[in-house]
C-alpha atoms as a PDB file:
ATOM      1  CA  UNK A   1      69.875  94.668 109.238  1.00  0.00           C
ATOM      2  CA  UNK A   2      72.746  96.922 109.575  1.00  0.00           C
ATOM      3  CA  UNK A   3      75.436  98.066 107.153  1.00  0.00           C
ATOM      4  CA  UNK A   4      77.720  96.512 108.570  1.00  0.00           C
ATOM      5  CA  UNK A   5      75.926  92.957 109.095  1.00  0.00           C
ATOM      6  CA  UNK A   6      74.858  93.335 105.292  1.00  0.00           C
ATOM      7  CA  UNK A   7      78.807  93.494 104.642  1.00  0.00           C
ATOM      8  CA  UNK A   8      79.631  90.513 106.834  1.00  0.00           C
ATOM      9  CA  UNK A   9      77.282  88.590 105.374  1.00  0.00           C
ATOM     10  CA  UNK A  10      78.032  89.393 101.943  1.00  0.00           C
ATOM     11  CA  UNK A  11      81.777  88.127 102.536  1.00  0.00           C
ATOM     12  CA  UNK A  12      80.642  85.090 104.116  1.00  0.00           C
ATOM     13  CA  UNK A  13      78.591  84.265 101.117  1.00  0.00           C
ATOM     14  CA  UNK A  14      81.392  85.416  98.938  1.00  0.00           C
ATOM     15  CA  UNK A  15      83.728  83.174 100.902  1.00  0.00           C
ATOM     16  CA  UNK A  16      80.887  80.189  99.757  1.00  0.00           C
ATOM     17  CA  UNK A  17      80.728  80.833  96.668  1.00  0.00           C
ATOM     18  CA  UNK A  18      84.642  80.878  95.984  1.00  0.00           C
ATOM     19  CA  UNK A  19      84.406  77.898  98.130  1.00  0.00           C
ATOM     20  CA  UNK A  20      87.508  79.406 100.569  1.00  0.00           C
ATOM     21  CA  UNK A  21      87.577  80.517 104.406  1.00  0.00           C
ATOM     22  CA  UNK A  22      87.535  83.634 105.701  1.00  0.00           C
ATOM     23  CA  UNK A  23      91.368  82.679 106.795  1.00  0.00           C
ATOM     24  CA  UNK A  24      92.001  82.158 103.192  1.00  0.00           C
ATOM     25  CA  UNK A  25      90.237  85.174 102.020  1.00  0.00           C
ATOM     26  CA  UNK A  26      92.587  87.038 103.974  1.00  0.00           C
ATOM     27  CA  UNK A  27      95.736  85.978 102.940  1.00  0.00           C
ATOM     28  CA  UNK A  28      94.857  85.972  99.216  1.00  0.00           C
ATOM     29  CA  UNK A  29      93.741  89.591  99.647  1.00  0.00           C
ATOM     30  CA  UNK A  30      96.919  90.651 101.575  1.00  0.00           C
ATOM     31  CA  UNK A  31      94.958  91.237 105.850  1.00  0.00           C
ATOM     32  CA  UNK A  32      95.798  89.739 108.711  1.00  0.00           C
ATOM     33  CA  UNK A  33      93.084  87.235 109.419  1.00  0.00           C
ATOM     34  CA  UNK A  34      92.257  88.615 112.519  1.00  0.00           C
ATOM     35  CA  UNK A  35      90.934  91.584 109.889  1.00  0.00           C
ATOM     36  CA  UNK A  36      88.925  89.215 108.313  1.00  0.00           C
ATOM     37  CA  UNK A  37      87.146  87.216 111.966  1.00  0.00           C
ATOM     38  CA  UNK A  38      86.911  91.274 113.141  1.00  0.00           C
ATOM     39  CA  UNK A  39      84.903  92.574 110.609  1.00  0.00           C
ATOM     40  CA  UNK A  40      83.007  88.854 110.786  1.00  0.00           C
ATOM     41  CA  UNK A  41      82.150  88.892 114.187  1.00  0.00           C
ATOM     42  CA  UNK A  42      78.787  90.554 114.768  1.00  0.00           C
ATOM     43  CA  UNK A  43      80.109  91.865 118.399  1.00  0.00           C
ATOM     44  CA  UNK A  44      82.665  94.351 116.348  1.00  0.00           C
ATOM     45  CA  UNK A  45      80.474  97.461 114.928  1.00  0.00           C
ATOM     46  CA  UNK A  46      82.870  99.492 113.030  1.00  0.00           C
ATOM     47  CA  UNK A  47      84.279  98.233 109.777  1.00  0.00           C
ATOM     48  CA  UNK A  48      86.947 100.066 107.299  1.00  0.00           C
ATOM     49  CA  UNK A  49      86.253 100.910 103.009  1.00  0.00           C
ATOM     50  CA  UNK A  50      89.811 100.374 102.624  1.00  0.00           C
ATOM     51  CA  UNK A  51      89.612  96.778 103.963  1.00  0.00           C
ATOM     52  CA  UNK A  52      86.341  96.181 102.001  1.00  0.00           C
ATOM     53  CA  UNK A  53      88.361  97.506  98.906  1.00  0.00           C
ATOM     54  CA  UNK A  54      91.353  94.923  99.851  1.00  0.00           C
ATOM     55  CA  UNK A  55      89.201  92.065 100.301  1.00  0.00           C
ATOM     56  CA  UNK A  56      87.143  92.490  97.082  1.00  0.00           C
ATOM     57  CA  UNK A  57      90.638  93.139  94.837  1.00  0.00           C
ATOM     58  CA  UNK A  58      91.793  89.703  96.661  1.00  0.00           C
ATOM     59  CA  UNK A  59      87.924  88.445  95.467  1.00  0.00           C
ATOM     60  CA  UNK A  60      88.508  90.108  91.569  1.00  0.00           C
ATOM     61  CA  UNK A  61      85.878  91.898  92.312  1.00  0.00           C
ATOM     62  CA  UNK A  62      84.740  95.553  92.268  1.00  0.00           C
ATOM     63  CA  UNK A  63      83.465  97.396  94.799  1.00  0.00           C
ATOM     64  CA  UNK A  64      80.063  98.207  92.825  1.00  0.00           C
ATOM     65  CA  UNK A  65      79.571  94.723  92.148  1.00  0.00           C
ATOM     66  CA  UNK A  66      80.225  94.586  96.194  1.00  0.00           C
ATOM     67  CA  UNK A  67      77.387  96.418  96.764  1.00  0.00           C
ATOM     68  CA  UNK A  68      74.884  95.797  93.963  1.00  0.00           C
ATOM     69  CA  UNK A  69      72.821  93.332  95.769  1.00  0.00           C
ATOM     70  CA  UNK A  70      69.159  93.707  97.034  1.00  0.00           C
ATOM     71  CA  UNK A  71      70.164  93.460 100.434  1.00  0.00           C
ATOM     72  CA  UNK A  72      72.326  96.804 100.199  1.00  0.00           C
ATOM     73  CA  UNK A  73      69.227  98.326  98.459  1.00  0.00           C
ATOM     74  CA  UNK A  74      67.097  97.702 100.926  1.00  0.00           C
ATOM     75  CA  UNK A  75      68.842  99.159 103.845  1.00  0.00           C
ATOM     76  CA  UNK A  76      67.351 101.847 105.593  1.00  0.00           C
ATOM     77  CA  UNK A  77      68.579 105.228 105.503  1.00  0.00           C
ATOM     78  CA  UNK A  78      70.851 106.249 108.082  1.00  0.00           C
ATOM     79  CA  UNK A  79      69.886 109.769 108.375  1.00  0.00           C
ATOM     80  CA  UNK A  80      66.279 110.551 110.006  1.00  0.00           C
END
């Protein structure tokens, strides 16, 4: 798994969990939803902090409690 599939996944089970859509997420967290289906769509590689950091404040969340999940933990390093 890559970072940025860990990420998408982690907003889609955010977006679960809050029981909302990703089109929701976005406007409650102030993105375009085409932000949102981007950084969703496992096509699309490159993904932005900032946007991570606008989508969590929308989700009252933090970006360490973003990433404090096993599945960050495990990724592989990036750097050989």
């Amino acid at each position: 798994m890559t970072v940025k599939d860990a990420v998408a996944a982690r907003f889609r089970d955010l977006c679960t969990q809050h029981r909302i859509k990703p089109n929701e997420l976005a406007n409650i967290s102030g993105v375009t939803p085409s932000t949102v289906y981007s950084l969703l769509d496992d096509r699309r590689r490159d993904i932005s902090i900032i946007t991570i950091k606008k989508l969590c404040d929308g989700l009252n969340m933090t970006l360490g409690d973003f990433f404090s999940t096993p599945e960050f933990d495990a990724l592989e390093q990036e750097i050989i």
